[in-house]
N, C-alpha and C. Protein backbone atom coordinates (compact mmCIF):
# COMPACT_ATOMS: atom_id res chain seq x y z
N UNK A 1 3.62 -17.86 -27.71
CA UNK A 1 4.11 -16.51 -27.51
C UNK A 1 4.03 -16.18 -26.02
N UNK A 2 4.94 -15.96 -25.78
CA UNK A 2 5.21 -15.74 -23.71
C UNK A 2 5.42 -13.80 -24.03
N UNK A 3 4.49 -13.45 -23.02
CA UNK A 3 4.62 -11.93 -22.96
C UNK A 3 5.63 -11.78 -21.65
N UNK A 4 6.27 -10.22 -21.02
CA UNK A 4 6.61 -10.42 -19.88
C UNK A 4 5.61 -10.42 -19.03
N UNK A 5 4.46 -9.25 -19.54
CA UNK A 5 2.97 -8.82 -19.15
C UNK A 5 2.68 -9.44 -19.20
N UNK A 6 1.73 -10.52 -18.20
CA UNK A 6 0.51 -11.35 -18.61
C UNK A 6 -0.53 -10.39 -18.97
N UNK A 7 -1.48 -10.66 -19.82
CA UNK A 7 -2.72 -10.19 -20.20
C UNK A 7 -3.67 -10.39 -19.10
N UNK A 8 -4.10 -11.07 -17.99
CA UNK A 8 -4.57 -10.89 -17.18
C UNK A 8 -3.85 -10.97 -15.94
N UNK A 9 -4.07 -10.72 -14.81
CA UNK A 9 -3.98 -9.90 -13.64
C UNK A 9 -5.06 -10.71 -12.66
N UNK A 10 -4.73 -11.50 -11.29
CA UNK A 10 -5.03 -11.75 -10.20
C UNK A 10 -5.28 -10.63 -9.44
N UNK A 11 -6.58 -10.85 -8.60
CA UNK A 11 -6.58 -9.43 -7.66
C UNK A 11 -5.46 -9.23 -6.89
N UNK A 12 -4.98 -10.55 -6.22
CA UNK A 12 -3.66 -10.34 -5.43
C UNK A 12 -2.69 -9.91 -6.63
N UNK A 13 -2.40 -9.83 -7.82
CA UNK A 13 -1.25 -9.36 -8.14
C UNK A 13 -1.41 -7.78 -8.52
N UNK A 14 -2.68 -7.52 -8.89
CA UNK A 14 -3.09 -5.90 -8.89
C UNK A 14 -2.51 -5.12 -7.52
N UNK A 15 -3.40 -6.22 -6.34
CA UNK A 15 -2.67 -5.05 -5.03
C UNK A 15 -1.39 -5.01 -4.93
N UNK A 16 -0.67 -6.12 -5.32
CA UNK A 16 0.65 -6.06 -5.01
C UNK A 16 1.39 -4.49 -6.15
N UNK A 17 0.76 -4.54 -7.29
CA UNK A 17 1.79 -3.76 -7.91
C UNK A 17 0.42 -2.46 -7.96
N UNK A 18 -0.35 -2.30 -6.99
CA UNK A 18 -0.73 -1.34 -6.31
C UNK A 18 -0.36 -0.76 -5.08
N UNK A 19 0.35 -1.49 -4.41
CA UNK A 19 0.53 -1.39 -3.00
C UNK A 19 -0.18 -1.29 -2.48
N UNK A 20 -1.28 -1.63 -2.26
CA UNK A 20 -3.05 -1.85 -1.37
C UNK A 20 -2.77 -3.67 -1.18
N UNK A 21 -4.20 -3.43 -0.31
CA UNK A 21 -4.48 -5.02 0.18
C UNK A 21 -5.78 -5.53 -0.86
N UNK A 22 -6.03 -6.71 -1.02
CA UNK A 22 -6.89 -7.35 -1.61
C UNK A 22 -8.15 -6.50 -2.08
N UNK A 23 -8.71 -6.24 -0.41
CA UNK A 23 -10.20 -5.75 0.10
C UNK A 23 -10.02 -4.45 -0.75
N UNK A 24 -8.97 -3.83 -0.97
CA UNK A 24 -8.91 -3.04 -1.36
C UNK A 24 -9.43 -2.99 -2.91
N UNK A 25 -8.24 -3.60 -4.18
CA UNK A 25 -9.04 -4.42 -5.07
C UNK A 25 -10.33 -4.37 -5.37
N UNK A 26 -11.00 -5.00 -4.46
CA UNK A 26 -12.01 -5.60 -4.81
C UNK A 26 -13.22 -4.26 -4.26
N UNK A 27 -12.68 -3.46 -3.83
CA UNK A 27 -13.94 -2.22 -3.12
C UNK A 27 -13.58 -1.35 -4.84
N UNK A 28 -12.64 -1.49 -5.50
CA UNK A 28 -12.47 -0.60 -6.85
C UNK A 28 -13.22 -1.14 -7.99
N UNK A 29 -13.17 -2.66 -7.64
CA UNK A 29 -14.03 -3.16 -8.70
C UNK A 29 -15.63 -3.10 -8.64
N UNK A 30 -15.93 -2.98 -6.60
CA UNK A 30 -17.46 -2.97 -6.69
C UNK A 30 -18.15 -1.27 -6.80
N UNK A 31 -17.19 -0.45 -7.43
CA UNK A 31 -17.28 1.24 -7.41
C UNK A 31 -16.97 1.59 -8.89
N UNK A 32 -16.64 0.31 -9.56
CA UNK A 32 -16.59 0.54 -10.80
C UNK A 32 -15.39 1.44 -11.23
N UNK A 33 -14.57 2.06 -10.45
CA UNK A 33 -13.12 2.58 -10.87
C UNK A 33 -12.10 1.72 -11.57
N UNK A 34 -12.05 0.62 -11.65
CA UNK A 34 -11.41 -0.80 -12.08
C UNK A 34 -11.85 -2.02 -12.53
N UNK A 35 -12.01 -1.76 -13.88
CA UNK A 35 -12.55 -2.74 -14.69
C UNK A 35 -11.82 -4.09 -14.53
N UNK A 36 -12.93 -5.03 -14.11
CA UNK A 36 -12.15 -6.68 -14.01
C UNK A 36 -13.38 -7.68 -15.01
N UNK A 37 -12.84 -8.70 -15.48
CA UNK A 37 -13.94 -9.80 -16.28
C UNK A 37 -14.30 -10.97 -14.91
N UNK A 38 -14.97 -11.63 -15.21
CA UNK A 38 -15.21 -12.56 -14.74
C UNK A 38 -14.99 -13.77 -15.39
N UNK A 39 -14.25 -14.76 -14.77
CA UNK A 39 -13.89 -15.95 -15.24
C UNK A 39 -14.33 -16.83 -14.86
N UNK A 40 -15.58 -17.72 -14.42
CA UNK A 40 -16.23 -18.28 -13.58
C UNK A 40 -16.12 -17.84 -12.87
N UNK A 41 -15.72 -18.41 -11.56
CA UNK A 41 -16.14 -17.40 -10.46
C UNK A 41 -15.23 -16.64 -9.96
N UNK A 42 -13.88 -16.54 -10.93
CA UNK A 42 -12.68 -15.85 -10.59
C UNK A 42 -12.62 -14.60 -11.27
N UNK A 43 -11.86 -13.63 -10.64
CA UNK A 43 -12.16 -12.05 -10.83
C UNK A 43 -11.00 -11.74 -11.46
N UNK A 44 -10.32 -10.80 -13.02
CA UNK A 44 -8.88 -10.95 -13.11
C UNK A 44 -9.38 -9.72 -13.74
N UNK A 45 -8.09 -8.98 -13.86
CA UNK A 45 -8.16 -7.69 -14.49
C UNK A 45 -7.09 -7.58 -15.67
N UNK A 46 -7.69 -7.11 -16.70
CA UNK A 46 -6.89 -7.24 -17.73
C UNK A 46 -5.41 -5.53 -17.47
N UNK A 47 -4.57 -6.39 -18.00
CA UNK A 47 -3.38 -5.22 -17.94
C UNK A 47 -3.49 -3.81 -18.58
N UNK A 48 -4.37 -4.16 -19.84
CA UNK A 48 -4.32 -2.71 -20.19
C UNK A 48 -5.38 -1.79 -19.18
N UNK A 49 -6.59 -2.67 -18.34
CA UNK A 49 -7.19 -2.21 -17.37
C UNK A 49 -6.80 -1.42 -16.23
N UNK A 50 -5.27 -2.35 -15.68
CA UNK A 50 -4.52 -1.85 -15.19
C UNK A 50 -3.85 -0.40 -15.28
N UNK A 51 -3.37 -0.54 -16.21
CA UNK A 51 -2.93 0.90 -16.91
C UNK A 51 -3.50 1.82 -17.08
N UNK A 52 -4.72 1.58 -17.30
CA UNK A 52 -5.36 2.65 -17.68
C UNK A 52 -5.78 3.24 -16.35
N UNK A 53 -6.16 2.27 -15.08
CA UNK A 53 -6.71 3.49 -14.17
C UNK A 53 -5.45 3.88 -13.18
N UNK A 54 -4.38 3.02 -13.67
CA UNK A 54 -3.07 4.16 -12.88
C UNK A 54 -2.95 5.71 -13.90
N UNK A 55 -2.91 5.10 -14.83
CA UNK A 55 -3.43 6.21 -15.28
C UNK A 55 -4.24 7.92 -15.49
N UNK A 56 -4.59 7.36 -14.85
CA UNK A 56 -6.53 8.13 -14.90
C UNK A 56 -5.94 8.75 -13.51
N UNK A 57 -5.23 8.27 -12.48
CA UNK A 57 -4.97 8.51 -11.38
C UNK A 57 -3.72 9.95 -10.94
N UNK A 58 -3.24 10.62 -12.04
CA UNK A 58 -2.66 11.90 -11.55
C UNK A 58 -4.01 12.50 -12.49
């Protein structure tokens, strides 16, 4: 089953369809505004995560 959404999310692809930079990303995840899992030692954010804090955001 191929979604168009992937279910997870690269920090670089969050900033991109954030329009922020990486550092950026990653200062939301260490403030806890943006829930991400850990995948060994890789950081991904799930889409509905996504959504939800564009969301949350007006």
């Amino acid at each position: 089953m191929h979604t168009a959404t992937p279910l997870l999310l690269t920090p670089a692809q969050v900033a991109a369809e954030l329009g922020v930079g990486r550092s950026t990303v990653y200062e939301l995840f260490a403030s806890g505004e943006l829930r991400s899992v850990k995948i060994g030692s890789a950081r991904r954010v799930r889409s509905a995560d996504l959504r939800a804090y564009v969301e949350g955001l007006s």
